[in-house]
Protein backbone atom coordinates (compact mmCIF):
# COMPACT_ATOMS: atom_id res chain seq x y z
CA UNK A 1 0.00 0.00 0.00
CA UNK A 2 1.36 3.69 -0.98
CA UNK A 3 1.36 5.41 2.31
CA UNK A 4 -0.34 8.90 0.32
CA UNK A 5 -3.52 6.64 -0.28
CA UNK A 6 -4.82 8.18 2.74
CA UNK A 7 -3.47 11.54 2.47
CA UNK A 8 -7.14 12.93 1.43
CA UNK A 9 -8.50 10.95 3.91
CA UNK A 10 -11.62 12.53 6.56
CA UNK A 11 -11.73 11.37 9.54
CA UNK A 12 -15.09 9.15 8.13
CA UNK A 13 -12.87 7.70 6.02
CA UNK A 14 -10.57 6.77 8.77
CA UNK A 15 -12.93 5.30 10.81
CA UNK A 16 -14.32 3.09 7.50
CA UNK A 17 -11.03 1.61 6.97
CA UNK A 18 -10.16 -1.84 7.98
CA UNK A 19 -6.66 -1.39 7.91
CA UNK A 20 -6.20 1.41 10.23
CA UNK A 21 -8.76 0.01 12.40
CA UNK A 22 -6.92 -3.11 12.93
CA UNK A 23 -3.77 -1.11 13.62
CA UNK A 24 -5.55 1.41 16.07
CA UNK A 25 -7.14 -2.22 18.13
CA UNK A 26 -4.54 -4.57 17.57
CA UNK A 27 -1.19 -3.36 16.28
CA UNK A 28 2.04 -5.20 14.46
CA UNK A 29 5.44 -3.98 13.48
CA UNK A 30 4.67 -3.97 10.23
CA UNK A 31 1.22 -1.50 10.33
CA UNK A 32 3.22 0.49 13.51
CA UNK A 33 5.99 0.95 10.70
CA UNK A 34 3.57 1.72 8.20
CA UNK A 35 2.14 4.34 10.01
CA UNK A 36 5.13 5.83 11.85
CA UNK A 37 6.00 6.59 8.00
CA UNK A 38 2.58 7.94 7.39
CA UNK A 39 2.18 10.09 9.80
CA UNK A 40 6.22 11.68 9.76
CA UNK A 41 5.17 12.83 6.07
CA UNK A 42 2.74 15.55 7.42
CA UNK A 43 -0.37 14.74 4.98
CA UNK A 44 -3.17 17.38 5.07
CA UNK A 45 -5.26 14.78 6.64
CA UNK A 46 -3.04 14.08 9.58
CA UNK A 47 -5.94 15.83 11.67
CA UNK A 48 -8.17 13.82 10.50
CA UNK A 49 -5.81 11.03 11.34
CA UNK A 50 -4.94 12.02 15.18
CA UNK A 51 -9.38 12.43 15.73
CA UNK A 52 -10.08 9.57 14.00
CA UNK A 53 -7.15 7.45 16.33
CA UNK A 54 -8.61 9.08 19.46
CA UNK A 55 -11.94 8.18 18.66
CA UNK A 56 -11.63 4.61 18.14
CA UNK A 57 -9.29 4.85 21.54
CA UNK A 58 -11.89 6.38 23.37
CA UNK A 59 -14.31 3.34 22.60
CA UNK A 60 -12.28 1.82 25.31
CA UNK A 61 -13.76 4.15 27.49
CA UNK A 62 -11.58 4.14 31.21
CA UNK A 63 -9.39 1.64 30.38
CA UNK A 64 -6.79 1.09 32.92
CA UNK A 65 -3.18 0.94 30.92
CA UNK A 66 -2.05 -1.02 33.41
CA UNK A 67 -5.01 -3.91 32.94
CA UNK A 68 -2.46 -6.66 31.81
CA UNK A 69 -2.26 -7.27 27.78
CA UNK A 70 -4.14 -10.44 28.19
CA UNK A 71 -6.84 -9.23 30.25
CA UNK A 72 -7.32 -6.14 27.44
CA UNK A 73 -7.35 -8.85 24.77
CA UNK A 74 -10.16 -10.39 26.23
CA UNK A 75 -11.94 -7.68 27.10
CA UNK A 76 -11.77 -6.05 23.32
CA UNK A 77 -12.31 -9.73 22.30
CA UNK A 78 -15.52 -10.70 23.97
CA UNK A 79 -17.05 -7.06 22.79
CA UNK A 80 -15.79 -7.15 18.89
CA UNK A 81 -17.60 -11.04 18.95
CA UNK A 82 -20.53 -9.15 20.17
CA UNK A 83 -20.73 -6.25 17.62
CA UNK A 84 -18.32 -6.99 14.55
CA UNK A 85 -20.17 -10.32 14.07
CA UNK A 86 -23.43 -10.44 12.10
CA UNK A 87 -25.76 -13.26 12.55
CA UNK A 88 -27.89 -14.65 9.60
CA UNK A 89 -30.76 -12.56 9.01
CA UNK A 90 -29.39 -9.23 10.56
CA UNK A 91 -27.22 -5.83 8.37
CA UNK A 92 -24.14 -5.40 10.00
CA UNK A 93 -24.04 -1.85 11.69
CA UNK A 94 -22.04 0.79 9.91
CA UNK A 95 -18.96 0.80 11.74
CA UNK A 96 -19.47 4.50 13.28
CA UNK A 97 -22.63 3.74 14.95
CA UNK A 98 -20.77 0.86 16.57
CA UNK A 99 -18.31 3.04 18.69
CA UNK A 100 -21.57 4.12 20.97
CA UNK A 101 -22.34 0.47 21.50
CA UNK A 102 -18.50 -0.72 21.92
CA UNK A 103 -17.68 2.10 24.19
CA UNK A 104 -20.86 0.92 26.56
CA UNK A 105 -20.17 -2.39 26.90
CA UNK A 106 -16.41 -2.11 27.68
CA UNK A 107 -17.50 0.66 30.37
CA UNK A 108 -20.05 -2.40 31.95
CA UNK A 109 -16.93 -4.88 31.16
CA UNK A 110 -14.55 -3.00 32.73
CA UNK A 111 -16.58 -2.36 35.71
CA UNK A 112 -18.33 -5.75 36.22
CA UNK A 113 -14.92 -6.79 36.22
CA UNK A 114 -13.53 -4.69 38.98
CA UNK A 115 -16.57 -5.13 40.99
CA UNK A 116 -15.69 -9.26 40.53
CA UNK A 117 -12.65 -8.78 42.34
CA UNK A 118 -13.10 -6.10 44.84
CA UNK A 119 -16.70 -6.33 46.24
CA UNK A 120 -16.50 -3.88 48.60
CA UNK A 121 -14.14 -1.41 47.66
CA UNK A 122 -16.66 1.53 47.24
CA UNK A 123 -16.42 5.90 47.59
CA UNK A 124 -16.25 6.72 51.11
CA UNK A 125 -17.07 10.60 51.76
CA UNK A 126 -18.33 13.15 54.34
CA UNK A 127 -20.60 15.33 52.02
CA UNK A 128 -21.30 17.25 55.49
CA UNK A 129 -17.80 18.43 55.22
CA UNK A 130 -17.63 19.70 52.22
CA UNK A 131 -17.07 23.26 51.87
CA UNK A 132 -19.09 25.26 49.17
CA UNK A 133 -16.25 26.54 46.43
CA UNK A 134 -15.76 29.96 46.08
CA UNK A 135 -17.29 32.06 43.41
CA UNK A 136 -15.66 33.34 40.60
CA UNK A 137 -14.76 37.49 40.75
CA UNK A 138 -14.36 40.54 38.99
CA UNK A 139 -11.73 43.17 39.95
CA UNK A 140 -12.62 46.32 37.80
CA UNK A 141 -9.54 49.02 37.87
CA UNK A 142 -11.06 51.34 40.09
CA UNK A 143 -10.54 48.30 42.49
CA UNK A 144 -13.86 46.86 43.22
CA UNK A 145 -14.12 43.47 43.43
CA UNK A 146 -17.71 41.68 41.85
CA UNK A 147 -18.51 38.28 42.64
CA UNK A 148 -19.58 36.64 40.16
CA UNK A 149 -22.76 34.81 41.14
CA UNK A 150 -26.24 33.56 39.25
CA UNK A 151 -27.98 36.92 39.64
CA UNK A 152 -27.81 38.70 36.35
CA UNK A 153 -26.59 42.19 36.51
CA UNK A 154 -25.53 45.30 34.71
CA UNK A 155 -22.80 47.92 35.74
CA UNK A 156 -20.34 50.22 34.48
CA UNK A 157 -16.81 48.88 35.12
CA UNK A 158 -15.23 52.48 34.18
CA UNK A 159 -15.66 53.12 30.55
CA UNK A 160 -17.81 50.46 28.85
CA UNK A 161 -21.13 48.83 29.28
CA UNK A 162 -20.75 45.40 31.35
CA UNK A 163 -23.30 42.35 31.53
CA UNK A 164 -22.75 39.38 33.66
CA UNK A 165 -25.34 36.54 33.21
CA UNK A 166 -24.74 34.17 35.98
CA UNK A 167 -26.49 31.52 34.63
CA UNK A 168 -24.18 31.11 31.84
CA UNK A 169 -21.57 32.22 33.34
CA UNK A 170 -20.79 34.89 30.98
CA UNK A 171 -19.58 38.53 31.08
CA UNK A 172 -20.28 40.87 28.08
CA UNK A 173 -18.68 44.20 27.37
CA UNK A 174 -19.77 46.78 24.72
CA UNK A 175 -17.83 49.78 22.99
CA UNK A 176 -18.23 53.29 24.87
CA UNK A 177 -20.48 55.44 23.66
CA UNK A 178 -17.33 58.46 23.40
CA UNK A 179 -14.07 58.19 22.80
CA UNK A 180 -12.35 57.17 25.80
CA UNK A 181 -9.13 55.58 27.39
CA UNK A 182 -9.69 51.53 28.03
CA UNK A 183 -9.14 50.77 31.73
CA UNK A 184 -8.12 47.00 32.69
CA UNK A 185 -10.35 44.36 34.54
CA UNK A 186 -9.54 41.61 36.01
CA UNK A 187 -11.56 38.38 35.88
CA UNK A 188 -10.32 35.46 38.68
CA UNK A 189 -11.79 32.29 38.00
CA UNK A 190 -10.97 30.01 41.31
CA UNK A 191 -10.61 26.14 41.72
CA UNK A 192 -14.52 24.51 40.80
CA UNK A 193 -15.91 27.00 38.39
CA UNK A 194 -15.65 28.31 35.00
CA UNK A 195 -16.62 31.47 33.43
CA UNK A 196 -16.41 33.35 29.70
CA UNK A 197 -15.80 36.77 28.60
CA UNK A 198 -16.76 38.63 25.42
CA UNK A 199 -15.09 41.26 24.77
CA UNK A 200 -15.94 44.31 23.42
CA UNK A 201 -14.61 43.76 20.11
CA UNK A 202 -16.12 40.56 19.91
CA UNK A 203 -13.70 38.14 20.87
CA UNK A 204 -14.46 35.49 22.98
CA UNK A 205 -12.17 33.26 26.12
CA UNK A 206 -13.41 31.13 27.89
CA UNK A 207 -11.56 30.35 31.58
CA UNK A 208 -11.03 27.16 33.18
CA UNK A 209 -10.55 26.81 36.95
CA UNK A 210 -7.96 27.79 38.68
CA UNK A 211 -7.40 31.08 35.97
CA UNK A 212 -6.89 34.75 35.97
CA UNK A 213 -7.31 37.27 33.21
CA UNK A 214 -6.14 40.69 33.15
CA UNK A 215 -8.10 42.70 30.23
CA UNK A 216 -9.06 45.81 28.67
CA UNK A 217 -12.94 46.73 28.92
CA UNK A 218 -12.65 48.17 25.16
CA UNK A 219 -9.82 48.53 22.71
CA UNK A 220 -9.25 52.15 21.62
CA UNK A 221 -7.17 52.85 18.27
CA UNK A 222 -4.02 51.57 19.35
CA UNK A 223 -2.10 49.35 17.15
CA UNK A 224 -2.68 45.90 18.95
CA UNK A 225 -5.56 44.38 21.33
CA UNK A 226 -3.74 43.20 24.32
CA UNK A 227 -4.66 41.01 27.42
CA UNK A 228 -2.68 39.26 30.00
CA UNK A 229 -3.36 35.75 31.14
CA UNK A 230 -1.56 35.42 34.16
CA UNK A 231 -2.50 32.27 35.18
CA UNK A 232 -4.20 28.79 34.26
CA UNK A 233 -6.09 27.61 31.10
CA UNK A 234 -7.87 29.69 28.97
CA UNK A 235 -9.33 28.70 25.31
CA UNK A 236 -9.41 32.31 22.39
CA UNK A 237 -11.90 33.02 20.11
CA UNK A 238 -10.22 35.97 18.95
CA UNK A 239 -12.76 38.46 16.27
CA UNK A 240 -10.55 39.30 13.06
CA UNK A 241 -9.13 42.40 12.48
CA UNK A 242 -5.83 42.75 10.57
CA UNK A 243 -5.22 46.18 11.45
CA UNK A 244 -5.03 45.81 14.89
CA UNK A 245 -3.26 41.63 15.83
CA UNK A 246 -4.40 40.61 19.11
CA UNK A 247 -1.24 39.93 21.38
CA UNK A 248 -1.35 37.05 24.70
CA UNK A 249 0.70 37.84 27.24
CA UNK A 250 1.48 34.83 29.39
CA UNK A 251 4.91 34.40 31.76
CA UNK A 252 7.07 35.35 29.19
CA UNK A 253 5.17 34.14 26.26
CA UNK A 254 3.08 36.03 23.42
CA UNK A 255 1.44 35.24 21.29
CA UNK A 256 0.55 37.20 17.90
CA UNK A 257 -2.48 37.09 16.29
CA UNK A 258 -5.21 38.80 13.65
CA UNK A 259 -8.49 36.10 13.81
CA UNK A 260 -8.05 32.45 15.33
CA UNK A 261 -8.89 29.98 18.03
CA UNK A 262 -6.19 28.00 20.31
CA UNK A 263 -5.93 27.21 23.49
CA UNK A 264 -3.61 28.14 25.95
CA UNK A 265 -2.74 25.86 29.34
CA UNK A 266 -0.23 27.32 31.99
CA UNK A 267 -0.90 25.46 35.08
CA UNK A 268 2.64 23.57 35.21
CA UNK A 269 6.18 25.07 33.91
CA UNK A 270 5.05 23.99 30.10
CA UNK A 271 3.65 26.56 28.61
CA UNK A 272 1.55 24.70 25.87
CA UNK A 273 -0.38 26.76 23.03
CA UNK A 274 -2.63 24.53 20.59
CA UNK A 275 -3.50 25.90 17.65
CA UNK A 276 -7.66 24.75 16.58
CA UNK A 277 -7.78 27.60 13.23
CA UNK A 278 -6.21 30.15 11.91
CA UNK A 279 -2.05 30.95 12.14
CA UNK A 280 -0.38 32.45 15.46
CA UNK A 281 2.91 33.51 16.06
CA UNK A 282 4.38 32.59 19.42
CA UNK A 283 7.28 34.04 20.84
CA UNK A 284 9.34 33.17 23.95
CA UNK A 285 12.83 33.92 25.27
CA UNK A 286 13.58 35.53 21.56
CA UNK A 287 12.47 32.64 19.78
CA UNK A 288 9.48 32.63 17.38
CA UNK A 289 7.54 29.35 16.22
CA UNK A 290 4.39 29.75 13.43
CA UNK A 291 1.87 27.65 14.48
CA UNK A 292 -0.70 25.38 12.17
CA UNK A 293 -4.20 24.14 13.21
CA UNK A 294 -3.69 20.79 14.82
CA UNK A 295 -0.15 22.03 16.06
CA UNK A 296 1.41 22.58 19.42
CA UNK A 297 4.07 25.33 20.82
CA UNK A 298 5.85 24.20 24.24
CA UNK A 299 7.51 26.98 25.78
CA UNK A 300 9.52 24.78 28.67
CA UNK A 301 10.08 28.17 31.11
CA UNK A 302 13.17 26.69 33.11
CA UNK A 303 14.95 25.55 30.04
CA UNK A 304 14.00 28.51 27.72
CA UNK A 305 13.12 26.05 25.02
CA UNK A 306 10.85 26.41 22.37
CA UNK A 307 9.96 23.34 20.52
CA UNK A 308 6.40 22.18 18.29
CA UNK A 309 4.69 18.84 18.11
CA UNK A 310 1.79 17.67 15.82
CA UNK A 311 -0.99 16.95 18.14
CA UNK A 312 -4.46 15.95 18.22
CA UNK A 313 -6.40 19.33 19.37
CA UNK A 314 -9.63 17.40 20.50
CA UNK A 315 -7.78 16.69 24.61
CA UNK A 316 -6.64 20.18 24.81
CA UNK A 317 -9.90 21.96 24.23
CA UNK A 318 -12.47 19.31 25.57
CA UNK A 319 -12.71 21.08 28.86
CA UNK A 320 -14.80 23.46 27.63
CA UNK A 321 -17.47 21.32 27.44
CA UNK A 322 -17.00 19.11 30.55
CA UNK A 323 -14.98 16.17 29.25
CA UNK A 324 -11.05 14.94 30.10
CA UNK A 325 -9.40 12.96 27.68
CA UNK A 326 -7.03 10.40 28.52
CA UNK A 327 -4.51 9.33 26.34
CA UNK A 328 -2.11 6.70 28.73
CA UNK A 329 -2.87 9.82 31.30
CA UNK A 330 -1.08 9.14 35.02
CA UNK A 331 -3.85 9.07 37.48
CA UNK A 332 -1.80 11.86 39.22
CA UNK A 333 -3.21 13.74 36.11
CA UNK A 334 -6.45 12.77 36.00
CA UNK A 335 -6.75 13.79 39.89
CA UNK A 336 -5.36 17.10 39.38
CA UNK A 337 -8.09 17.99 37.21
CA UNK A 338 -10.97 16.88 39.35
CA UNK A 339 -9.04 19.12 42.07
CA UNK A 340 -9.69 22.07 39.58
CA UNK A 341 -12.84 20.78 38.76
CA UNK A 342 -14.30 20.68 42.10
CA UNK A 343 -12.28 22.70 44.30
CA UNK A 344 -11.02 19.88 46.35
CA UNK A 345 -7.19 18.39 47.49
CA UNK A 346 -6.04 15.49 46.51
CA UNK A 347 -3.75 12.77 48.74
CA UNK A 348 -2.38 9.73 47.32
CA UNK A 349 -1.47 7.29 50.34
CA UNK A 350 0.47 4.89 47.94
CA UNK A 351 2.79 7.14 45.98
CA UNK A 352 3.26 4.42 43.47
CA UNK A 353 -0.63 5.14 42.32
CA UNK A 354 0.46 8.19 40.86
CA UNK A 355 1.94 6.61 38.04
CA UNK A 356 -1.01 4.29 36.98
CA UNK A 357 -1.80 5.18 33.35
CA UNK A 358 -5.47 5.81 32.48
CA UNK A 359 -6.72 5.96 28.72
CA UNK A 360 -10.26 6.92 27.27
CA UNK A 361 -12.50 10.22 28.38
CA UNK A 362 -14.26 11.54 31.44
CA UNK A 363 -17.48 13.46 31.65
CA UNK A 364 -17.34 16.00 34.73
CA UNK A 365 -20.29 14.79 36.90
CA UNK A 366 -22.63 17.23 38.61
CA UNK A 367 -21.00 15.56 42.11
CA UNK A 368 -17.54 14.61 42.68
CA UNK A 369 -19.18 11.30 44.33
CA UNK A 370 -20.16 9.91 41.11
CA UNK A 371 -17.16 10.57 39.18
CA UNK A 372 -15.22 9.49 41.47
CA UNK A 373 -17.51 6.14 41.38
CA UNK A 374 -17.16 6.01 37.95
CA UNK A 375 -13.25 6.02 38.09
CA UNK A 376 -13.43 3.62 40.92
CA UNK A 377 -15.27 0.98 38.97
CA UNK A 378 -12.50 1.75 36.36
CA UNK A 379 -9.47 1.48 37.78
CA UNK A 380 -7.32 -0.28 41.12
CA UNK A 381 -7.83 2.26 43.36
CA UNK A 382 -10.46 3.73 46.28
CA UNK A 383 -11.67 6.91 47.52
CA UNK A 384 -12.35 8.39 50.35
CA UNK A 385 -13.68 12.12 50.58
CA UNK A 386 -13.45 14.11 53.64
CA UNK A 387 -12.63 17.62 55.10
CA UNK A 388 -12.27 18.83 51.13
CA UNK A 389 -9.96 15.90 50.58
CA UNK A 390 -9.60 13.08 48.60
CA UNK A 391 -7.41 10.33 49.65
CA UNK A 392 -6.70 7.53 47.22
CA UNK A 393 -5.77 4.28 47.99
CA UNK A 394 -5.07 0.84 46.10
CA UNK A 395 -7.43 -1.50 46.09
C-alpha cells in the first residue's frame, strides 16, 4: 500500500477503513511501521488522522493501561464477537454507529470486572464536610471586586457597558459610547468554576478553573488588542481584524495574532499553546515558532526552550465542554483535574498510584461522588472524601 492513499482521507474515512482500524485495536510492526511513516510525512489529513485514532481509543472508554495485555485482549475480544459479528438474518451496523455500542459495553466490562474482584471497595465521603467553592470574581480598575454569582446584573466597570449573566456564566462588554481611554479588569476564576468573557470587540475566552485574566474593557485605536493571562487555562476566540493583531501575554510568552482559536494551558512550567484555526505567532525567550491548526508550541520556562509537536487538538480543548481525555494519562493527572474541577485536594497514600496510566475520556459529573464512582469501577484504586480531601488508595 502507498502510504499517500490516505493523504485525502476525513476522519469518516478513517474510521471506514479496515486497515487502520486493525492497527488502532490490535497493532504489528509492520502497520506500527507503516504508520510511523505515514504520519512523519505531514499529509493534510493528519488531523483527521490524530481524531479519528482518538476516537476509536476512546471506545475503550476508562481503560486502565495497566489492565495486563491479556486481560485487554479479552476484554476487546468478547465485545468485537458481540458487535463486529453479524448473525444470519441481521445488516451489519455501519462501523461509526458501533463506537456508541462498543464504548458501553467495555465501560459495563470493565466495571463488572472490577466489581468481581473487589466487592467492597466503594467511595467513602463526608458530604457534610464539604465546603461550598468559592465564586468566581471581577476586579474592575477602580478596584472593586464583583462576585460573580447567578444573579444577572448590569454595571459600568469604568468606561464600557458590562453584563454578567450568571447563569451562563458569561460577562459581556460593549464599545463606549465616546471616545475614551480603556481601563483593565480583572476576571479570577478560582478552583470549581468556570466562566467566559466577550469582549468588546467581539472576541471570545473562555476560563477554566484555577485562571486569571487581566483585560481591557474596550480597545481604543491603538495598534494591537492586548490582554494578560496570568494564570491557568484559557481557550481564544479571537474576532478578526488585521489592522489591529491581538497579542497574549502569558509568563514570558506572546502570542501574535489577527483572527483564530487555540488554546492556551499554563498550570505547570510547560507553557503549551494549541493551535484549533487560523495561524499564530508565538514568541518566547527571543524565539518565534508559526503555528498550524492541529499544532502545538511548548515553551519549557526553566529551560527557555521552544519546541512544536503535531498533536491531536480534540484533549486540549475538551474542557470546555466538561470532558477529560485520557490518552495513557497518570492518574496523578487525572486527579489534578478533578481538584480544579471541584475545588477539592487530593492525597495519594500509595505514591506508586500516581503513576497508573489511564486511557479513554471523562465526563465532569454534577458531584464529585459519582465521578469518582465512575473512576473507581474503572481502575485499582479507592476513595475516600473528607474535610475537602480526597485520599486515594489501592485496592
Amino acid at each position: 500500500m502507498n502510504v499517500s492513499d490516505y493523504s485525502q482521507f476525513e476522519k469518516a474515512d478513517f474510521l471506514e477503513d479496515a486497515f487502520f482500524r486493525e492497527w488502532v485495536f490490535r497493532p504489528t510492526p509492520e502497520s506500527e511501521q507503516f504508520w510511523q511513516e505515514w504520519t512523519t510525512a505531514a499529509y493534510p489529513s493528519l488531523a483527521a488522522f490524530h481524531a479519528a485514532k482518538l476516537e476509536l481509543q476512546t471506545m475503550r472508554s476508562i481503560v486502565p493501561v495497566s489492565f495486563s495485555k491479556e486481560l485487554q485482549a479479552k476484554i476487546w475480544q468478547r465485545i468485537s464477537s458481540d458487535i463486529a459479528q453479524p448473525k444470519p438474518g441481521i445488516i451489519r451496523l455501519h462501523w461509526r454507529k458501533l463506537a456508541v455500542a462498543a464504548s458501553t459495553l467495555l465501560l459495563i466490562s470493565t466495571a463488572a470486572y472490577w466489581l468481581f474482584q473487589h466487592p467492597k471497595a466503594s467511595t467513602t465521603s463526608e458530604l457534610a464536610d464539604l465546603k461550598p467553592h468559592n465564586h468566581s470574581t471581577l476586579t474592575l480598575a477602580n478596584g472593586t471586586v464583583i462576585t460573580l454569582n447567578k444573579a444577572q446584573d448590569t454595571l459600568n466597570s469604568g468606561n464600557a457597558g458590562v453584563r454578567i449573566i450568571g447563569d451562563t456564566n458569561l460577562i459581556t462588554y460593549t464599545m463606549p459610547s465616546s471616545n475614551t481611554t480603556p481601563v483593565f479588569n480583572t476576571l479570577s476564576v478560582p478552583r470549581g468554576d468556570q466562566f467566559a468573557v466577550l469582549l468588546a470587540d467581539g472576541t471570545k475566552i473562555w476560563l477554566n478553573a484555577a485562571s486569571r485574566l487581566r483585560y481591557p474593557d474596550h480597545f481604543s485605536g491603538s495598534k494591537s488588542r492586548e490582554v494578560y493571562l496570568e494564570n491557568g487555562e484559557a481557550y481564544f476566540q479571537i474576532a478578526k481584524n488585521a489592522n489591529q493583531p491581538f497579542i497574549v501575554h502569558s509568563k514570558g510568552q506572546e502570542i501574535l495574532v489577527t483572527g483564530t482559536a487555540f488554546n492556551l494551558n499554563t498550570y505547570e512550567n510547560i507553557l503549551k499553546t494549541t493551535l484549533t484555526e487560523g495561524a499564530v505567532n508565538v514568541n518566547a525567550n527571543n524565539n518565534t515558532v508559526k503555528l498550524h491548526p492541529g499544532e502545538q508550541a511548548q515553551f519549557d520556562i526553566s529551560a527557555g526552550r521552544l519546541t512544536v509537536d503535531i498533536v491531536n487538538v480534540t484533549p486540549y480543548i475538551a474542557w470546555i465542554d466538561g470532558w477529560m481525555y485520557m490518552d495513557e494519562s497518570s492518574l496523578q493527572q487525572v486527579m489534578e483535574q478533578v481538584s480544579r474541577w471541584y475545588d477539592l485536594d487530593i492525597v495519594f497514600t500509595d505514591a506508586t498510584l500516581k503513576d497508573e496510566k489511564l486511557g479513554g475520556k471523562l465526563q465532569k459529573q454534577p458531584k464529585v461522588t459519582e465521578l469518582l464512582a465512575i473512576l473507581e469501577k474503572s481502575s485499582p484504586v479507592s476513595f475516600v472524601l473528607k474535610n475537602n480531601t480526597i485520599y486515594i488508595s489501592r485496592k
